[in-house]
N, C-alpha and C. Protein backbone atom coordinates (compact mmCIF):
# COMPACT_ATOMS: atom_id res chain seq x y z
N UNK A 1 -16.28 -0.95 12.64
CA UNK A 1 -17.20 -1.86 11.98
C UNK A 1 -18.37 -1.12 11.35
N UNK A 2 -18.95 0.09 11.97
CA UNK A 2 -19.77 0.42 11.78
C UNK A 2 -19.40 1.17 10.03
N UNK A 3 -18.40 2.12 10.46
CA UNK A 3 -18.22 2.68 8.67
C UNK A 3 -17.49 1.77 7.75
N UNK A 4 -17.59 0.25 8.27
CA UNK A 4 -16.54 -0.72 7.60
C UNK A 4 -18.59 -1.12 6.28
N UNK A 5 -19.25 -1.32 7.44
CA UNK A 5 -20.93 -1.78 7.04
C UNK A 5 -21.24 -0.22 6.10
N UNK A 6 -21.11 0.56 6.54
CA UNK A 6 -21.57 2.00 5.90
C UNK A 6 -20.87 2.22 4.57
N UNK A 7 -19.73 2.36 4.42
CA UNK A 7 -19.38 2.29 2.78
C UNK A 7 -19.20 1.13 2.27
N UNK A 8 -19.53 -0.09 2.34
CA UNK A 8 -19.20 -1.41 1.80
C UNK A 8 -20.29 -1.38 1.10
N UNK A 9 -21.50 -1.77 2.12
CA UNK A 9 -23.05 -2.53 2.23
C UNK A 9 -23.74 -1.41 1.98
N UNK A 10 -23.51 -0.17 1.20
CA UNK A 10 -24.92 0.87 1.56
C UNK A 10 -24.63 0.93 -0.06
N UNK A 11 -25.86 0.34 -1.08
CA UNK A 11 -25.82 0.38 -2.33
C UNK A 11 -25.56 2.00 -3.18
N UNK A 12 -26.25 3.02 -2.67
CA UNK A 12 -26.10 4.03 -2.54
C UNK A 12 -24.69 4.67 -2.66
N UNK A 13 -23.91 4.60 -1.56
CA UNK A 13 -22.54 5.17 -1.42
C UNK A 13 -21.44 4.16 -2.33
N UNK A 14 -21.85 2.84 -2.69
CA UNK A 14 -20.86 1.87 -3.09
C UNK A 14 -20.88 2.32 -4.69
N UNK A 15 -22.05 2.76 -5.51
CA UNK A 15 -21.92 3.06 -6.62
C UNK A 15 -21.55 3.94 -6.83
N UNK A 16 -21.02 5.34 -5.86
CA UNK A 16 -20.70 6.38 -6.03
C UNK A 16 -18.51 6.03 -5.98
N UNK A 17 -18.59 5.48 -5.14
CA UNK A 17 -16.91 5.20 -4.40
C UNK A 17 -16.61 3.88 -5.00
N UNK A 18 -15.08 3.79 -5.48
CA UNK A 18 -14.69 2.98 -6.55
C UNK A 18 -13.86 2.02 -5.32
N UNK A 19 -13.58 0.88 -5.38
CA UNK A 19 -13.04 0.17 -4.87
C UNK A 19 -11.82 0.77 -3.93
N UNK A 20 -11.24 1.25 -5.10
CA UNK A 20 -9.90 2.25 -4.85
C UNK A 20 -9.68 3.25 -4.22
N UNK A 21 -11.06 4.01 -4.57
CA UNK A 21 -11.32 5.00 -2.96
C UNK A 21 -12.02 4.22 -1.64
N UNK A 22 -12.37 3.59 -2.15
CA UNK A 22 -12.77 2.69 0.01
C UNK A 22 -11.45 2.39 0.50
N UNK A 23 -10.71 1.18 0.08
CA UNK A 23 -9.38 1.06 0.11
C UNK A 23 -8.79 2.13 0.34
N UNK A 24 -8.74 3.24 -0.14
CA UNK A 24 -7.60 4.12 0.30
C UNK A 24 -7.97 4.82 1.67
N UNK A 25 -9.68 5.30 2.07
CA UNK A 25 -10.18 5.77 3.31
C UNK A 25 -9.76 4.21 4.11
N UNK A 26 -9.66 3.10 3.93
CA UNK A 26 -9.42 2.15 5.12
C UNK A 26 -8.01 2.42 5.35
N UNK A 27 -6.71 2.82 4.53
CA UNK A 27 -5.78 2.76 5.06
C UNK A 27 -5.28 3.65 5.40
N UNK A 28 -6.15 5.24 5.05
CA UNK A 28 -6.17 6.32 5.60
C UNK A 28 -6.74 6.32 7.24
N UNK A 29 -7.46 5.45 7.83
CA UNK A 29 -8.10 5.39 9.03
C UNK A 29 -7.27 4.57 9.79
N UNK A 30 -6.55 3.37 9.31
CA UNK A 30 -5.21 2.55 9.71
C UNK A 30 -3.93 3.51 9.74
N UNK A 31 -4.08 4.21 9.32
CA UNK A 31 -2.62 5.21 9.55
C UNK A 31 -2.22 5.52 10.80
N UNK A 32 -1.21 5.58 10.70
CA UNK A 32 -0.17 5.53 11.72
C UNK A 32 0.46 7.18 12.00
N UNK A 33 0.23 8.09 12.94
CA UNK A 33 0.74 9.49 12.57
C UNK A 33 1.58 9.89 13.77
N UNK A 34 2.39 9.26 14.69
CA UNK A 34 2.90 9.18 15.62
C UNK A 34 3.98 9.94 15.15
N UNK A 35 4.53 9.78 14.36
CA UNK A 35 6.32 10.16 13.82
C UNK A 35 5.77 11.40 12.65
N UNK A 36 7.37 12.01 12.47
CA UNK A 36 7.04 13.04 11.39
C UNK A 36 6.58 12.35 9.93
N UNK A 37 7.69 11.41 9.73
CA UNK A 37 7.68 10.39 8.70
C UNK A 37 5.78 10.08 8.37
N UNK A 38 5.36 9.50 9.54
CA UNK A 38 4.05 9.19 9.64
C UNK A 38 2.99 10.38 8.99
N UNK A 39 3.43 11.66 9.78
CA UNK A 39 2.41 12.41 8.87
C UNK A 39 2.58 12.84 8.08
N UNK A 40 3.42 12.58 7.39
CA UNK A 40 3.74 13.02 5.78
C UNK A 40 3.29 11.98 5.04
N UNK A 41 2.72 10.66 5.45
CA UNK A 41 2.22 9.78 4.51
C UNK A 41 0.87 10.31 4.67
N UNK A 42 0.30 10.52 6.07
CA UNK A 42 -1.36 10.71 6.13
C UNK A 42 -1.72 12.04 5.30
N UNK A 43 -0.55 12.85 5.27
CA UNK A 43 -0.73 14.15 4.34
C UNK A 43 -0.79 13.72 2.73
N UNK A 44 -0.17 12.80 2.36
CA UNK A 44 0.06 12.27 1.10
C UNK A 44 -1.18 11.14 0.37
N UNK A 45 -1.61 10.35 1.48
CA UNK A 45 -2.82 9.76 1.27
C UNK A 45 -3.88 10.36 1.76
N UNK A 46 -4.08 11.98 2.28
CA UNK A 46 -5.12 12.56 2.29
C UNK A 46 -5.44 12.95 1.24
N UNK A 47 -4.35 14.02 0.81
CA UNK A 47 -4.63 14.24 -1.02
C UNK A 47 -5.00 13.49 -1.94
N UNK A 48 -4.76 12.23 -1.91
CA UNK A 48 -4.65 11.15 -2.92
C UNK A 48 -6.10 10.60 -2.65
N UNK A 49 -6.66 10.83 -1.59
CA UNK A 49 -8.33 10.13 -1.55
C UNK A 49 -8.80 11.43 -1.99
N UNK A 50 -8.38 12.56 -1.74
CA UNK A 50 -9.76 13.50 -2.22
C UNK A 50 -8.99 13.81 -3.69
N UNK A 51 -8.11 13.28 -4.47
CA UNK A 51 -8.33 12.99 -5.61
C UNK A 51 -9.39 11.96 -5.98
N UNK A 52 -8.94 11.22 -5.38
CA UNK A 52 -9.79 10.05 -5.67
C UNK A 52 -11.77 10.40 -6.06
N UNK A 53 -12.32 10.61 -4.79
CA UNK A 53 -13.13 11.08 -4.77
C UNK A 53 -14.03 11.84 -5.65
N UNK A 54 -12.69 12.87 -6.16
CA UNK A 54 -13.44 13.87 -6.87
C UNK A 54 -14.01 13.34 -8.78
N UNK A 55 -12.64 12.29 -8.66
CA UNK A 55 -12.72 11.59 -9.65
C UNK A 55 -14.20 11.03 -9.91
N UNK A 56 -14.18 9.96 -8.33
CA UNK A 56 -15.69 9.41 -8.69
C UNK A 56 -16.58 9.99 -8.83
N UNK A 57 -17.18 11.29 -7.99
CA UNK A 57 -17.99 11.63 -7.84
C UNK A 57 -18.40 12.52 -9.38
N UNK A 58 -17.37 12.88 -10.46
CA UNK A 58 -17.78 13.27 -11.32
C UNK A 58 -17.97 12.35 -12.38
N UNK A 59 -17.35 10.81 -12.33
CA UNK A 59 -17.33 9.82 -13.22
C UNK A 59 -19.14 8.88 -12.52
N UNK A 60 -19.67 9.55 -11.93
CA UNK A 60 -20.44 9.27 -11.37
C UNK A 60 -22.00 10.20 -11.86
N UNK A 61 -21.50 11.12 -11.37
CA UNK A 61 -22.63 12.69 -12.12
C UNK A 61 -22.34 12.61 -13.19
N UNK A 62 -21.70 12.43 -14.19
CA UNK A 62 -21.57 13.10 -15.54
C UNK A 62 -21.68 10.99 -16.40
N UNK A 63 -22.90 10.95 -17.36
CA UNK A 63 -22.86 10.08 -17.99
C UNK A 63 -21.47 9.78 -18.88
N UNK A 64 -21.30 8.60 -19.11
CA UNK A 64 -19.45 8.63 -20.35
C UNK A 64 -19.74 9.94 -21.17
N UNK A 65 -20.75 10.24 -21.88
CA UNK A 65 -20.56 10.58 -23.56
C UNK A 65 -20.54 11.88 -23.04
N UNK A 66 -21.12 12.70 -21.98
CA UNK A 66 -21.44 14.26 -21.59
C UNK A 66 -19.85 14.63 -21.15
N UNK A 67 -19.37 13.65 -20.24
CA UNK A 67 -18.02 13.65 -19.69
C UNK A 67 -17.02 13.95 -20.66
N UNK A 68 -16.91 12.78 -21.74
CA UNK A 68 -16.56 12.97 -23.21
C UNK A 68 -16.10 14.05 -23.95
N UNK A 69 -18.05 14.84 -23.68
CA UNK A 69 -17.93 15.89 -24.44
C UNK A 69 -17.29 17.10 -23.65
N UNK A 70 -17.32 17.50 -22.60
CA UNK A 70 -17.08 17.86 -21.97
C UNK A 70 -15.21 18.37 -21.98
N UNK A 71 -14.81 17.19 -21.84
CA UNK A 71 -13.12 16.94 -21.70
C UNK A 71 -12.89 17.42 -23.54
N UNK A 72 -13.93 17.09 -24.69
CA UNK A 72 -13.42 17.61 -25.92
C UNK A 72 -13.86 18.71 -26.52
N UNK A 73 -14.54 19.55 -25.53
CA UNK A 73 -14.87 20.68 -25.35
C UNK A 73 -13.07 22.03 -24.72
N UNK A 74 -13.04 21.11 -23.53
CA UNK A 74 -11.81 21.83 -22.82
C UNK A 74 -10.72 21.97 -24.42
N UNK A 75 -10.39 21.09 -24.53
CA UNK A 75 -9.25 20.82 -25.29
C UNK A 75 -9.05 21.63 -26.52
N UNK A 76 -10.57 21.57 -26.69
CA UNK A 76 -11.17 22.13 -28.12
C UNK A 76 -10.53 21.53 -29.71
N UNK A 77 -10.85 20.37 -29.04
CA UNK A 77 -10.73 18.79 -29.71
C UNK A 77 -12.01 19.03 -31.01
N UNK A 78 -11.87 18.94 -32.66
CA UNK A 78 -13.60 19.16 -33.30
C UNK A 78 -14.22 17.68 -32.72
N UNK A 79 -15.76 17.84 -32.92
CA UNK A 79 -16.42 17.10 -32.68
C UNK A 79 -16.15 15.25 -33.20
N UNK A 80 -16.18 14.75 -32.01
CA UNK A 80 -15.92 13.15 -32.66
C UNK A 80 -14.56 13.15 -32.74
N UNK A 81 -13.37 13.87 -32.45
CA UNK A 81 -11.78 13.42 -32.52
C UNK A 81 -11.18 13.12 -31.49
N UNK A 82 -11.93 12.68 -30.16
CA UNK A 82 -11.71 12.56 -29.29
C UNK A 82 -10.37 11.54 -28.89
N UNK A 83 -9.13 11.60 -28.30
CA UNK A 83 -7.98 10.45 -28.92
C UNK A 83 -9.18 9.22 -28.03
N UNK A 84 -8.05 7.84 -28.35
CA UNK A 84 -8.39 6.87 -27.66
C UNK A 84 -8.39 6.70 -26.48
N UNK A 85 -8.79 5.52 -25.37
CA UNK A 85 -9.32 5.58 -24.30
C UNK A 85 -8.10 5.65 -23.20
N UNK A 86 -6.88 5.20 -23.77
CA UNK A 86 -5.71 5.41 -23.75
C UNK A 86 -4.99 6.40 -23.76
N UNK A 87 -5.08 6.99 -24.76
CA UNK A 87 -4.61 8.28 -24.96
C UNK A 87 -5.39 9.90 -23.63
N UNK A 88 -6.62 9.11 -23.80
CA UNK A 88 -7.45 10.25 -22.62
C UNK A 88 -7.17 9.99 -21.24
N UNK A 89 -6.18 8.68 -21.27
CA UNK A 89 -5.84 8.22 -19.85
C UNK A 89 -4.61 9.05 -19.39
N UNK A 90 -3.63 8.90 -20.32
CA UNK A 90 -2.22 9.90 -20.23
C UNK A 90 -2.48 11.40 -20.48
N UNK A 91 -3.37 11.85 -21.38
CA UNK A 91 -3.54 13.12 -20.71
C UNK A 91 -3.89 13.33 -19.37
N UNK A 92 -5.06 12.72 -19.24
CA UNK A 92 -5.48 13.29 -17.90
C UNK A 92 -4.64 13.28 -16.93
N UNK A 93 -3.69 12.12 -16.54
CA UNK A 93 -2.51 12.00 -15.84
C UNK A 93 -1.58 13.13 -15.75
N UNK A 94 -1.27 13.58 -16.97
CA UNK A 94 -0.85 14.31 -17.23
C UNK A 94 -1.12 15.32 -16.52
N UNK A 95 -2.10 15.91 -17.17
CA UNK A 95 -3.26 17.27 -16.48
C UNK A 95 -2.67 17.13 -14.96
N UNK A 96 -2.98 15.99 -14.03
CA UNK A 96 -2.68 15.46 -12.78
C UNK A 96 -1.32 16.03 -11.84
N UNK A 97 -0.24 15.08 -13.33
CA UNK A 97 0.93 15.41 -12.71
C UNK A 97 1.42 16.75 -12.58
N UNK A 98 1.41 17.90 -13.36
CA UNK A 98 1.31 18.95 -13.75
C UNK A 98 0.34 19.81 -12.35
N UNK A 99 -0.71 19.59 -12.18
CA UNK A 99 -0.87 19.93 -10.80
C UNK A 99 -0.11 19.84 -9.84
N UNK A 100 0.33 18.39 -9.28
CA UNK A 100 0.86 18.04 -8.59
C UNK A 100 2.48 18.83 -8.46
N UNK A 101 2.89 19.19 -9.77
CA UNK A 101 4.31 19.68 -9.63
C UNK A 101 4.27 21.30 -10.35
N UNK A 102 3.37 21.53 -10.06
CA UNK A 102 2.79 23.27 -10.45
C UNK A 102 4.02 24.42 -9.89
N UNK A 103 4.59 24.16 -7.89
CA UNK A 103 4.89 25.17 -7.86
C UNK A 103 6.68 25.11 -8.44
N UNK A 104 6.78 24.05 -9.28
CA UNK A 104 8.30 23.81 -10.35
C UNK A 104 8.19 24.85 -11.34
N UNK A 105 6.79 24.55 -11.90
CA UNK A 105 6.71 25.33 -13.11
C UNK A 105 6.84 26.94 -13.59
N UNK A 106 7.47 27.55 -13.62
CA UNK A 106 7.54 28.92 -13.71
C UNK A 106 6.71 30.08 -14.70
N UNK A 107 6.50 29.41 -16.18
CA UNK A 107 6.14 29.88 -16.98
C UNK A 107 5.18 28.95 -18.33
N UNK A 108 4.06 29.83 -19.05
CA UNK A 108 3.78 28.62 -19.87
C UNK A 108 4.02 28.24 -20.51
N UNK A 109 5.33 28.32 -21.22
CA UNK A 109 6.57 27.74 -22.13
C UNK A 109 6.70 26.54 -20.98
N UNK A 110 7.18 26.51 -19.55
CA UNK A 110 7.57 25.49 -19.15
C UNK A 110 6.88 24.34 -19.35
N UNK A 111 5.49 24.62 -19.07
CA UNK A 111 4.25 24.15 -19.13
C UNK A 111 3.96 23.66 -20.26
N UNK A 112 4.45 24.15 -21.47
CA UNK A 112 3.87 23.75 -22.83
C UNK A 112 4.92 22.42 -22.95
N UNK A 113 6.43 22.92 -22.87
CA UNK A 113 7.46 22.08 -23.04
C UNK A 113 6.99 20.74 -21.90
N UNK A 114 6.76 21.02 -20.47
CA UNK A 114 6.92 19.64 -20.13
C UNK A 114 5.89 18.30 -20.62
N UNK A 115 4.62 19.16 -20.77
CA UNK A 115 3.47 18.00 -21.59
C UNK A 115 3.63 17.67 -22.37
N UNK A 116 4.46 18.38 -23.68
CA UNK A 116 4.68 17.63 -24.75
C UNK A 116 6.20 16.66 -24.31
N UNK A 117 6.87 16.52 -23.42
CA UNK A 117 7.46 15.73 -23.32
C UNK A 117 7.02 14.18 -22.44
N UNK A 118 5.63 14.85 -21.60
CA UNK A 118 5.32 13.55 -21.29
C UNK A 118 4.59 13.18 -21.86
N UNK A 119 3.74 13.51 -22.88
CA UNK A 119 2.82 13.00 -24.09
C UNK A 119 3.71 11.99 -24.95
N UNK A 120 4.74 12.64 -25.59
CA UNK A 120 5.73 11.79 -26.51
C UNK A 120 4.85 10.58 -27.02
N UNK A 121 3.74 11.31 -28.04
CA UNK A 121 3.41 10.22 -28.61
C UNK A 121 3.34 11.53 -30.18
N UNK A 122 3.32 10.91 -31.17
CA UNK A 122 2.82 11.67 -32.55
C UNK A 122 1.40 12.03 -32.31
N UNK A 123 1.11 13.11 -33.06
CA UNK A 123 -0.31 13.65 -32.50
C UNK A 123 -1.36 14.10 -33.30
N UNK A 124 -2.07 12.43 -33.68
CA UNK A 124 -2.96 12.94 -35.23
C UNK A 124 -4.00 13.90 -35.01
N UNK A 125 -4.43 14.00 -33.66
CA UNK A 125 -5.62 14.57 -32.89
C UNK A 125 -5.62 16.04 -33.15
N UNK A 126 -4.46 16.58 -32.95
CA UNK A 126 -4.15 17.73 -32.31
C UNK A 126 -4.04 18.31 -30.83
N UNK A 127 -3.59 17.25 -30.31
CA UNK A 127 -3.72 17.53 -28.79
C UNK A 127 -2.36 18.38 -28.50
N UNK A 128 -1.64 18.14 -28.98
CA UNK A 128 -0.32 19.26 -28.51
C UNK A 128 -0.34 20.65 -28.85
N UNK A 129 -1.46 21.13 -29.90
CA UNK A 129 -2.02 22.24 -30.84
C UNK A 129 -2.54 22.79 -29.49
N UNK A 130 -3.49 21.92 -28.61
CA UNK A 130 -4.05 22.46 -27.63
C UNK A 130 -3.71 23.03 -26.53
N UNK A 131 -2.25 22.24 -26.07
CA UNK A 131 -1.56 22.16 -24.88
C UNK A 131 -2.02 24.34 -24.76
N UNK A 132 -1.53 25.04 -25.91
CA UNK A 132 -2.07 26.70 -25.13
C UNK A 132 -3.15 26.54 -24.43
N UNK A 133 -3.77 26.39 -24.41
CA UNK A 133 -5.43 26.60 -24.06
C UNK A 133 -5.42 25.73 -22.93
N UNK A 134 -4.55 24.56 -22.83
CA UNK A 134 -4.95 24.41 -21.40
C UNK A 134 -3.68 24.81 -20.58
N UNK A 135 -3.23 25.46 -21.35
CA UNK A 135 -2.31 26.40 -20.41
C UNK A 135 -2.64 27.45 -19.74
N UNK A 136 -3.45 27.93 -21.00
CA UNK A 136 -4.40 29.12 -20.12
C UNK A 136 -5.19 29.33 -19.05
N UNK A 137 -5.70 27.57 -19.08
CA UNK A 137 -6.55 27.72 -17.94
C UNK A 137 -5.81 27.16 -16.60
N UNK A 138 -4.58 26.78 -16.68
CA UNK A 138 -3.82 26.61 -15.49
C UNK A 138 -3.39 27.99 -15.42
N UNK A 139 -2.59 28.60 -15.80
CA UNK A 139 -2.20 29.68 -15.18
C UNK A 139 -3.12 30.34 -15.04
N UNK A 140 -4.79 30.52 -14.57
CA UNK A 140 -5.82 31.28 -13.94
C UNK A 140 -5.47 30.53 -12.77
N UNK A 141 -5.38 29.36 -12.66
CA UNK A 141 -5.22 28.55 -11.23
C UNK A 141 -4.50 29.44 -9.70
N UNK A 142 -4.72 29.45 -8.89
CA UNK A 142 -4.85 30.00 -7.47
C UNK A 142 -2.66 29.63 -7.27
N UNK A 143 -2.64 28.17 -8.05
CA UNK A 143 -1.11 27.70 -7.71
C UNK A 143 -0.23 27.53 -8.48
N UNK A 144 -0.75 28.17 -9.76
CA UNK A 144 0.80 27.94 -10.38
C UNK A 144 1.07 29.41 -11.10
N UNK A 145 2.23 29.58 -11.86
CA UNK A 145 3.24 31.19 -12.27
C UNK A 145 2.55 32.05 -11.19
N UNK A 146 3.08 32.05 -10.18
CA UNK A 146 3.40 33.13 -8.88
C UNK A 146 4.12 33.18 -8.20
């Protein structure tokens, strides 16, 4: 009850944590880890809240337009071509899934090839122009081509 009152009711922590991350720490604390089965979910919804998290806490620190610039900075998107709100949704996913399935990936051909297949949209932006560059900065990553 007490951390049920502490992240609900504390104005403070509630504007920081999105619905979706409270929810996921309540059913992370309801978990069940008795069985193997069991802790492979609490391992799976551990990751998935401190995604979560990290999400808010920077959709939180960083105003929209700095964030914005920021993400069309990485990409090296020119100024103002930023795709739609849509389009910045499936990248980022993207970006996501691509973490998530890093130690598949072998090389940054693989890497180039699989985003442009989950992008599969035409690309007035130039976002597939980019896919090198954020290739580059995954393969600095600690987990993926090793």
């Amino acid at each position: 009850d007490y951390v049920d009152y502490f992240l609900v009711n504390d104005e403070k922590r509630q504007s920081i944590f999105s619905r979706s991350t409270t929810r996921k720490i309540f059913s992370l604390l309801n978990s069940q880890y008795i069985n193997h089965e069991g802790r492979s979910e609490v391992l799976e919804a551990t990751r998935s809240l401190g995604e979560h998290i990290c999400i808010d806490c920077i959709r939180h620190y960083q105003n929209p337009q700095l964030l914005k610039d920021n993400l069309e900075a990485a990409i090296r998107l020119p100024k103002g071509h930023f795709p739609e709100p849509a389009m910045q949704e499936k990248v980022l996913k993207t970006i996501l899934l691509f973490l998530k399935r890093c130690h598949s990936i072998t090389s940054g051909e693989d890497l180039v090839e699989s985003m442009a297949q989950l992008v599969q949209r035409k690309d007035p932006y130039g976002i597939l122009s980019s896919v090198h560059d954020i290739v580059h900065l995954l393969s600095i990553a600690p987990c993926c081509f090793q």
